[in-house]
PDB file of N, CA and C in Angstrom:
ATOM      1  N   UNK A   1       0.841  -1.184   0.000  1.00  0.00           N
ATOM      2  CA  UNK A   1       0.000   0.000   0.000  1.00  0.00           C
ATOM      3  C   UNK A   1       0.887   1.249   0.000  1.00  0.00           C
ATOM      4  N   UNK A   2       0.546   2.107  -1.028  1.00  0.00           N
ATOM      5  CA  UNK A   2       1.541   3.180  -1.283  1.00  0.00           C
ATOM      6  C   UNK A   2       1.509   4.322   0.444  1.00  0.00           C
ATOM      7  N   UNK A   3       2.096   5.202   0.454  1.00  0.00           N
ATOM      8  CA  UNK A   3       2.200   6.153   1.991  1.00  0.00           C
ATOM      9  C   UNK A   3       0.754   7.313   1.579  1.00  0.00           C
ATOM     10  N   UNK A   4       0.280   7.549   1.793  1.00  0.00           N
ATOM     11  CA  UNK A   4      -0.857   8.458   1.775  1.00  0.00           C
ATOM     12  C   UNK A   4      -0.329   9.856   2.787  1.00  0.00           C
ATOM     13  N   UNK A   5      -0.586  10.934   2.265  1.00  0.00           N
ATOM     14  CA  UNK A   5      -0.481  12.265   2.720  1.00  0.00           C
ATOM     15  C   UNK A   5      -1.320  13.203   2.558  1.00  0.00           C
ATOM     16  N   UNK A   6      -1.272  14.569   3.332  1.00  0.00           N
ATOM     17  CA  UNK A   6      -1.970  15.330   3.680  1.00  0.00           C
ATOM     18  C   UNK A   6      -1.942  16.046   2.419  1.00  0.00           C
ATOM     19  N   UNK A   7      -2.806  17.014   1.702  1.00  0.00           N
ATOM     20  CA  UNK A   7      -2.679  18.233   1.131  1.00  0.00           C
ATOM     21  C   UNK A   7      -3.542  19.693   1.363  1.00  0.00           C
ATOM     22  N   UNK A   8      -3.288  20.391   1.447  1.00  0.00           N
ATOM     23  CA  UNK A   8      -4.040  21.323   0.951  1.00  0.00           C
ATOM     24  C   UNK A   8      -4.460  21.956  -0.354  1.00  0.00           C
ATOM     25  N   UNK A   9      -5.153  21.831  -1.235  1.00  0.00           N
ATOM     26  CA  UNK A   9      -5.527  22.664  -2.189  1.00  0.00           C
ATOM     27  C   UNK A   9      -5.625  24.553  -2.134  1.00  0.00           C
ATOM     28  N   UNK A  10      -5.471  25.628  -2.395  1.00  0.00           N
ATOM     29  CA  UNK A  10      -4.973  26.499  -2.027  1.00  0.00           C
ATOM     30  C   UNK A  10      -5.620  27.458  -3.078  1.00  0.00           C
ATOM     31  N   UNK A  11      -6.703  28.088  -3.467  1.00  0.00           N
ATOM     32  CA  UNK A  11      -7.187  28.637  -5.092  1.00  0.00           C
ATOM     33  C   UNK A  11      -7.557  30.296  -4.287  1.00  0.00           C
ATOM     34  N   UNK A  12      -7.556  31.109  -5.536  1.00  0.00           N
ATOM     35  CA  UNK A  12      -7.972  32.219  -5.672  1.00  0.00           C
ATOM     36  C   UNK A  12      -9.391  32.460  -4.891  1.00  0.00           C
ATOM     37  N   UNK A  13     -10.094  31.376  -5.475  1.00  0.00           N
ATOM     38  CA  UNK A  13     -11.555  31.672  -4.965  1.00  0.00           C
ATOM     39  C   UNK A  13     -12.506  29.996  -5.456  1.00  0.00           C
ATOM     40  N   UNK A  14     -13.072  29.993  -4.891  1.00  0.00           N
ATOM     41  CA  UNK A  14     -14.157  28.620  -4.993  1.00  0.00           C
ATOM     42  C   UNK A  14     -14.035  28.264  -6.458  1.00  0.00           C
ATOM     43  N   UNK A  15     -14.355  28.910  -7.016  1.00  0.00           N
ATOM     44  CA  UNK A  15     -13.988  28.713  -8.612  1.00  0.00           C
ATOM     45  C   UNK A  15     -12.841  27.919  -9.075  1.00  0.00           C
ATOM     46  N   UNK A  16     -11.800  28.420  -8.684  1.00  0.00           N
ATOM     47  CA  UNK A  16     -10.942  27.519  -9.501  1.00  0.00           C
ATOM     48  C   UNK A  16     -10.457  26.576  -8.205  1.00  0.00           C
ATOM     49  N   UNK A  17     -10.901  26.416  -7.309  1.00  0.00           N
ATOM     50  CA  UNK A  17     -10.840  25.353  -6.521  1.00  0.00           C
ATOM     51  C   UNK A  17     -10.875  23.968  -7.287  1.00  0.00           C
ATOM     52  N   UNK A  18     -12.676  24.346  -7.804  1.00  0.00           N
ATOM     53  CA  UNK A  18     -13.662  23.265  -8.571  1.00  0.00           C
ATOM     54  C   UNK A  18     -13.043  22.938  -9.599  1.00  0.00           C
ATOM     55  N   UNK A  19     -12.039  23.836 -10.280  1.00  0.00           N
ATOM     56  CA  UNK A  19     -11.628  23.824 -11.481  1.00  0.00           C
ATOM     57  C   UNK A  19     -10.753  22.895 -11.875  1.00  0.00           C
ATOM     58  N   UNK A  20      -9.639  22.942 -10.275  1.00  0.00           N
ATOM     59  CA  UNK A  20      -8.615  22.117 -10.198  1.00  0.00           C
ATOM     60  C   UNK A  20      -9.261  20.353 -10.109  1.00  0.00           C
ATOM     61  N   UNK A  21     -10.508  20.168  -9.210  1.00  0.00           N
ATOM     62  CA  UNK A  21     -10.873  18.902  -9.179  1.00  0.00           C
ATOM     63  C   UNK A  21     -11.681  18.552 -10.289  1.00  0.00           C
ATOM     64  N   UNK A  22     -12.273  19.104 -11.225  1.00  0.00           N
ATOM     65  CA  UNK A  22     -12.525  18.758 -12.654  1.00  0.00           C
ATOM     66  C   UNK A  22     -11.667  18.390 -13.683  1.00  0.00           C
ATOM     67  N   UNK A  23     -10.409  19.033 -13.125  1.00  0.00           N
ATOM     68  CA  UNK A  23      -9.406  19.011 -13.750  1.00  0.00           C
ATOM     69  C   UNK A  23      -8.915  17.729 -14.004  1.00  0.00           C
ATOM     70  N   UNK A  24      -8.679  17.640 -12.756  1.00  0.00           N
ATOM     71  CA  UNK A  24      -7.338  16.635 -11.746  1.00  0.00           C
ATOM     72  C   UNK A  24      -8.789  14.711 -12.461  1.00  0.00           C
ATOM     73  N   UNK A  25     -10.292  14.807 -11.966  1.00  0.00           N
ATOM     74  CA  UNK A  25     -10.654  13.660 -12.411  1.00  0.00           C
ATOM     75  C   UNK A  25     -10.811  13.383 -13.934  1.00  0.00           C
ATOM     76  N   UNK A  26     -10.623  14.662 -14.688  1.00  0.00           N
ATOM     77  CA  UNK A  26     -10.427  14.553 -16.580  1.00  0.00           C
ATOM     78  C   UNK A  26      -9.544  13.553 -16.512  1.00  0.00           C
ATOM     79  N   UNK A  27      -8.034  14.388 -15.980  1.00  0.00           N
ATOM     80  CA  UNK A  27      -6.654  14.156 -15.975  1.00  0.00           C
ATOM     81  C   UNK A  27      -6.334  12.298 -15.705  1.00  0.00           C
ATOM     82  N   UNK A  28      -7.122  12.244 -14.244  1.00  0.00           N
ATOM     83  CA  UNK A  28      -6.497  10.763 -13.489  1.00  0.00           C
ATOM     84  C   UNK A  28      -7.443  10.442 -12.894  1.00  0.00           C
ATOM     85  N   UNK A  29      -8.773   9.728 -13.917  1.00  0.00           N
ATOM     86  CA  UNK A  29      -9.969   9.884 -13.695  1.00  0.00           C
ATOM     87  C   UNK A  29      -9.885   8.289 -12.448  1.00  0.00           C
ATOM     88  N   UNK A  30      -8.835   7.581 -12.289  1.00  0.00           N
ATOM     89  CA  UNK A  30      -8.498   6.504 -11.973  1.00  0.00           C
ATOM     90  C   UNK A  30      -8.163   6.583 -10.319  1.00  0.00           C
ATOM     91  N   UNK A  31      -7.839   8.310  -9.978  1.00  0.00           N
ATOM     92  CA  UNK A  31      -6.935   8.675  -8.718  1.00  0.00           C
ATOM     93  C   UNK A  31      -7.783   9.005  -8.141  1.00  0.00           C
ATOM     94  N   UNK A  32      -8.844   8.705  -7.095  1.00  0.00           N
ATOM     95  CA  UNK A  32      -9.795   9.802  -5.853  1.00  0.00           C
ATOM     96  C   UNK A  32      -9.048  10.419  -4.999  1.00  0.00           C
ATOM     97  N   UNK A  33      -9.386  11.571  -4.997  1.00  0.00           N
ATOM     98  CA  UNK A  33      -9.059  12.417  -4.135  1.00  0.00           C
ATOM     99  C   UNK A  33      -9.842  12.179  -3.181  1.00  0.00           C
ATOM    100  N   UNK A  34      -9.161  12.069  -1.577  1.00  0.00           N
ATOM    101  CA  UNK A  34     -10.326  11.481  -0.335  1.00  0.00           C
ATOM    102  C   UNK A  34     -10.080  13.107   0.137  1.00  0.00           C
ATOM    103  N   UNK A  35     -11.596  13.970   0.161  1.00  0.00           N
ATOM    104  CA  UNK A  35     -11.476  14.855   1.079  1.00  0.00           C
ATOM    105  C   UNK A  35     -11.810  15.213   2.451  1.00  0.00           C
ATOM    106  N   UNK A  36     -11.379  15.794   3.113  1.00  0.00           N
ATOM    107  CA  UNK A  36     -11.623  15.947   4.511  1.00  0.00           C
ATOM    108  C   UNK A  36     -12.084  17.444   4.725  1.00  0.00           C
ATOM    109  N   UNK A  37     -11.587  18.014   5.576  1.00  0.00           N
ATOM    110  CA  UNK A  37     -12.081  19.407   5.624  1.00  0.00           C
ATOM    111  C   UNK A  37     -11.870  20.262   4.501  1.00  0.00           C
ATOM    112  N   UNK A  38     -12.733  21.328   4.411  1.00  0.00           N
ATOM    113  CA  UNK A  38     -12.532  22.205   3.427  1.00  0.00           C
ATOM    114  C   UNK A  38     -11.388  22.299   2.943  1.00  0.00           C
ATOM    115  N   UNK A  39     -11.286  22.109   1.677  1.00  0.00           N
ATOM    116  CA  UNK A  39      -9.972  22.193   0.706  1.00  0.00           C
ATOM    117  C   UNK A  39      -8.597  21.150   1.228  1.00  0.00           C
ATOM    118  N   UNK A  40      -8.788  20.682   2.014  1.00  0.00           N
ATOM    119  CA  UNK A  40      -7.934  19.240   2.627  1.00  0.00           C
ATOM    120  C   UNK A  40      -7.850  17.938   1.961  1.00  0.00           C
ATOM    121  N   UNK A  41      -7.063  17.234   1.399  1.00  0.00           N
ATOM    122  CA  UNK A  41      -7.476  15.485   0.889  1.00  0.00           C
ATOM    123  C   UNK A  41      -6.258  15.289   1.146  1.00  0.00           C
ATOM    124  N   UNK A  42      -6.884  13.590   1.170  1.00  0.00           N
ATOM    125  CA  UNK A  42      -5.706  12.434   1.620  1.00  0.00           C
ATOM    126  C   UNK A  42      -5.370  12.346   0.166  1.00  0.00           C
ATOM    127  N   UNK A  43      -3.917  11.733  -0.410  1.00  0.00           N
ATOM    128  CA  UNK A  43      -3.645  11.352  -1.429  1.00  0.00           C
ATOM    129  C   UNK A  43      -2.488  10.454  -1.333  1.00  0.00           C
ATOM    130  N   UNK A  44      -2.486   9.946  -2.757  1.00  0.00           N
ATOM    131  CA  UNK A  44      -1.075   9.162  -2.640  1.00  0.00           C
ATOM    132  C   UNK A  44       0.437   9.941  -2.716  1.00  0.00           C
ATOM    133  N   UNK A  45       1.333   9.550  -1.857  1.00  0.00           N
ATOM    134  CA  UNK A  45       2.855  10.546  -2.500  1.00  0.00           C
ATOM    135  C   UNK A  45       2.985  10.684  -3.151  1.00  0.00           C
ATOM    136  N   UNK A  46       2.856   9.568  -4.465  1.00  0.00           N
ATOM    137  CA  UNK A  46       3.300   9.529  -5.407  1.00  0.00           C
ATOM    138  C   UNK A  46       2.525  10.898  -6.346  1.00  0.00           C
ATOM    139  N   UNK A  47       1.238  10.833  -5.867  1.00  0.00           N
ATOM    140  CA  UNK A  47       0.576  11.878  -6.796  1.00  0.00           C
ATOM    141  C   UNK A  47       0.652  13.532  -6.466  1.00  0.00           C
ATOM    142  N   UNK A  48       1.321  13.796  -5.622  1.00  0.00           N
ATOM    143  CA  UNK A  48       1.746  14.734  -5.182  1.00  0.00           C
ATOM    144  C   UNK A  48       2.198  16.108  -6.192  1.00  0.00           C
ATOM    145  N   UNK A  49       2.925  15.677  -7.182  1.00  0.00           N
ATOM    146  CA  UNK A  49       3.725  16.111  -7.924  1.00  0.00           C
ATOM    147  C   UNK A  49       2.602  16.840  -9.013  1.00  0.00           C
ATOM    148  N   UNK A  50       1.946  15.853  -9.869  1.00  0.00           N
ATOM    149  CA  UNK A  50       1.010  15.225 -10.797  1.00  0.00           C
ATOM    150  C   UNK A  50      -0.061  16.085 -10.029  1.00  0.00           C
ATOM    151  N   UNK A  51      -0.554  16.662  -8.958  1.00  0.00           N
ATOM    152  CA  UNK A  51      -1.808  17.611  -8.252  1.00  0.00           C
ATOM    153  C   UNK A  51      -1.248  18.843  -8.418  1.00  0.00           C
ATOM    154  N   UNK A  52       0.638  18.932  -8.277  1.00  0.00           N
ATOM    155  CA  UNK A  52       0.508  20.538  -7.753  1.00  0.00           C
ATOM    156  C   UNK A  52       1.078  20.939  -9.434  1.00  0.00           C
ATOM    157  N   UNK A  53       0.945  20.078 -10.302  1.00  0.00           N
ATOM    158  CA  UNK A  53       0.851  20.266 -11.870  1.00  0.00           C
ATOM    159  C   UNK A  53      -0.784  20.693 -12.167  1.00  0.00           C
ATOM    160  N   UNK A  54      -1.445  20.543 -11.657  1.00  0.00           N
ATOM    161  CA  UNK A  54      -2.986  20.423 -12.348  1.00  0.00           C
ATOM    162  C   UNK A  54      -3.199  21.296 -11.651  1.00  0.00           C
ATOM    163  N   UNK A  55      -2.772  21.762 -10.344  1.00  0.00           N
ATOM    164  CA  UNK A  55      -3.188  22.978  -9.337  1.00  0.00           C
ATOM    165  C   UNK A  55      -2.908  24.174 -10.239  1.00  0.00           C
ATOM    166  N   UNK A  56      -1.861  24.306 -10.329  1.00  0.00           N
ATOM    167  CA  UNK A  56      -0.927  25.341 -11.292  1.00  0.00           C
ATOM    168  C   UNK A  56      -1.752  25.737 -12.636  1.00  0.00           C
ATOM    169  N   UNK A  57      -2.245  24.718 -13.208  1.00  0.00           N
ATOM    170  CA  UNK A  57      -2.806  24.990 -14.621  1.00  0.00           C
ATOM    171  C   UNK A  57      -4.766  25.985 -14.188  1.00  0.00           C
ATOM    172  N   UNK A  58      -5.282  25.616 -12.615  1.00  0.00           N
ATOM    173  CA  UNK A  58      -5.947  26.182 -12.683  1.00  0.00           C
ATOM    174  C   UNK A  58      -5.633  27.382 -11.393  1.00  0.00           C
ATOM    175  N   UNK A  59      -4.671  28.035 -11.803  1.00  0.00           N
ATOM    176  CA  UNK A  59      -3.973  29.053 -10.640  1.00  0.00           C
ATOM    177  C   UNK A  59      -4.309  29.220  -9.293  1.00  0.00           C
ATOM    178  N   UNK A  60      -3.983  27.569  -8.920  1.00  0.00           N
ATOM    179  CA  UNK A  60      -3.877  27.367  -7.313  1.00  0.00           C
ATOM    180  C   UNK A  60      -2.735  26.551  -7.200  1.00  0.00           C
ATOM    181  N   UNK A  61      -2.802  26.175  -5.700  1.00  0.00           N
ATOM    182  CA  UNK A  61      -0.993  25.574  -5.312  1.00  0.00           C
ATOM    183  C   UNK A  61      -1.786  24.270  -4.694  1.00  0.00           C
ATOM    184  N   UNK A  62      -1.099  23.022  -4.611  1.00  0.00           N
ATOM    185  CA  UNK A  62      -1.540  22.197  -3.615  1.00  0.00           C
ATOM    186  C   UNK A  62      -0.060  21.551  -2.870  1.00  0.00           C
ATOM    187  N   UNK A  63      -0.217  22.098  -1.340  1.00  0.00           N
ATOM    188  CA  UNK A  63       0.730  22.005  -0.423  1.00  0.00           C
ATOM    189  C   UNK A  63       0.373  21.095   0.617  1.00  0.00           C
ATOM    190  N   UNK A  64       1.297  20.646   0.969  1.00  0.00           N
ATOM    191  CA  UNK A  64       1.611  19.668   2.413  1.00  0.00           C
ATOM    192  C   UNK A  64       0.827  20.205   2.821  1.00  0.00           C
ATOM    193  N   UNK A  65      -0.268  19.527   3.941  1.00  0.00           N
ATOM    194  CA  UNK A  65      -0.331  20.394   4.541  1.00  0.00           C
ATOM    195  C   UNK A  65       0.073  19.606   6.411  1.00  0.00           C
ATOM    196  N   UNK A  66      -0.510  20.219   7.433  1.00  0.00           N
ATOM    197  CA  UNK A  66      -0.153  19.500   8.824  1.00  0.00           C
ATOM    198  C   UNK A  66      -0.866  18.366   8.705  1.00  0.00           C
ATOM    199  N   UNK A  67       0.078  17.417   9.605  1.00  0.00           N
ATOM    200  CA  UNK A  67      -1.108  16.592  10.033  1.00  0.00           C
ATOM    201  C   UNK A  67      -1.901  17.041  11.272  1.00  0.00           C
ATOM    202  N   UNK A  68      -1.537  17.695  11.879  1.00  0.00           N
ATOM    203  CA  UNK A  68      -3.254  18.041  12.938  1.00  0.00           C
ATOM    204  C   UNK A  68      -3.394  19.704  12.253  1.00  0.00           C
ATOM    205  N   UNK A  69      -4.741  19.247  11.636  1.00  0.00           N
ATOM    206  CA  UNK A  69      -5.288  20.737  11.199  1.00  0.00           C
ATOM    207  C   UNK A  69      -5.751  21.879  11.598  1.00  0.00           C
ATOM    208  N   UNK A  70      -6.430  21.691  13.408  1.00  0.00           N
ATOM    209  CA  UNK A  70      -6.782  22.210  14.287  1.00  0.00           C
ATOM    210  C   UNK A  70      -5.390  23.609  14.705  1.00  0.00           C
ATOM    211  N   UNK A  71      -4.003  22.623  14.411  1.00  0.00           N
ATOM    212  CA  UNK A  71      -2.730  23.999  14.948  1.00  0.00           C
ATOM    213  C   UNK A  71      -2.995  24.601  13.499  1.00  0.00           C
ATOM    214  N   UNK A  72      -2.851  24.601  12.165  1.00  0.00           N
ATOM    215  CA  UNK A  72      -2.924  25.250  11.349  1.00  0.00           C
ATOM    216  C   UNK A  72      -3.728  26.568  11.394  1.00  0.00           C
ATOM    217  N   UNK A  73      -5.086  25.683  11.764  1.00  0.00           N
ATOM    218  CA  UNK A  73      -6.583  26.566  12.254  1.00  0.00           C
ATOM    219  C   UNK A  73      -5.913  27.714  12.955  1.00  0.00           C
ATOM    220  N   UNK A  74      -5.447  27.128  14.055  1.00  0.00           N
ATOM    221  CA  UNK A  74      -5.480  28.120  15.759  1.00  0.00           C
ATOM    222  C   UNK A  74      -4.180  29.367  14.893  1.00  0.00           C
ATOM    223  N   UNK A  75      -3.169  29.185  14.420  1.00  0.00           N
ATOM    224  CA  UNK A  75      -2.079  30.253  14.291  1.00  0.00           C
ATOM    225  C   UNK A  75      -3.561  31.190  13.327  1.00  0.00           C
ATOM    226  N   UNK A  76      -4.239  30.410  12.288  1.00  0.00           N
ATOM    227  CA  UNK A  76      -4.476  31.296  11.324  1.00  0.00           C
ATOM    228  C   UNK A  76      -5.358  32.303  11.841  1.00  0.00           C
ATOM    229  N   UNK A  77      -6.044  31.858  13.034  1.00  0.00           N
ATOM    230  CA  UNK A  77      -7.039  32.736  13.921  1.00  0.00           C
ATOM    231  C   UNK A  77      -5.962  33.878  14.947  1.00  0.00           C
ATOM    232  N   UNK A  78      -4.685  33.358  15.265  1.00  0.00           N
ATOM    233  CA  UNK A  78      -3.854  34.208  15.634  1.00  0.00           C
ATOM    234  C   UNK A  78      -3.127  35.257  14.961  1.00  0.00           C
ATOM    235  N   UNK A  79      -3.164  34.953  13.803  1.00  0.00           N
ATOM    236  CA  UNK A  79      -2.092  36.106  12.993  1.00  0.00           C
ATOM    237  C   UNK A  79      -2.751  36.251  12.140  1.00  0.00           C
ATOM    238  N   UNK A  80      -4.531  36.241  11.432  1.00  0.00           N
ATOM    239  CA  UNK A  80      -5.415  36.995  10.766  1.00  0.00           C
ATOM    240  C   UNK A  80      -5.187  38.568  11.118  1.00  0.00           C
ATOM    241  N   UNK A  81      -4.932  39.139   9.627  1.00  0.00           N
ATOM    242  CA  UNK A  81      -4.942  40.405   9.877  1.00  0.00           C
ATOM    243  C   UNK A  81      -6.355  41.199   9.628  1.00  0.00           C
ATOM    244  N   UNK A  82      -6.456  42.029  10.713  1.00  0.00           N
ATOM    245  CA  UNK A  82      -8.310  42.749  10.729  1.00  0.00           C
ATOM    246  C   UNK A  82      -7.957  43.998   9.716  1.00  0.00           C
ATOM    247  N   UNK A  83      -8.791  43.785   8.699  1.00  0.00           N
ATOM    248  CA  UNK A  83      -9.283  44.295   7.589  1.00  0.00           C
ATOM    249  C   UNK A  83     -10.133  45.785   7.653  1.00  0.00           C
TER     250      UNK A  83
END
């Protein structure tokens, strides 16, 4: 069984979020993306590479992300800048 990892998907706006996963099942209609929280999925390592290629084509990034998502959460509620 290949190592499975965290990602984040990372887009401009909801739009090309969708864009990237229309994309990505055209692309590797064979690969599910398992998602978890908003913009979060499990994937294979191997496909890692092959996502933040298809991210790119719809001008988003897909990054590591933590494994406990909750500290990610808590800094981003700490160092949000008020608008």
């Amino acid at each position: 069984m290949a190592s499975r990892i965290r990602v984040e998907i990372k887009s401009r706006n909801e739009f090309w979020r969708n864009a990237v996963m229309v994309e990505w099942e055209y692309q590797f209609p064979q690969r599910a993306l398992k998602a978890e929280a908003d913009g979060f999925y499990l994937i294979e390592a191997d496909w890692l590479e092959d996502l933040q290629r298809v991210a790119s084509q719809c001008f988003s990034e897909a990054l590591l992300a933590p494994s406990d998502p909750g500290r990610r959460q808590l800094l981003r509620r700490l160092f949000t800048r008020d608008e």
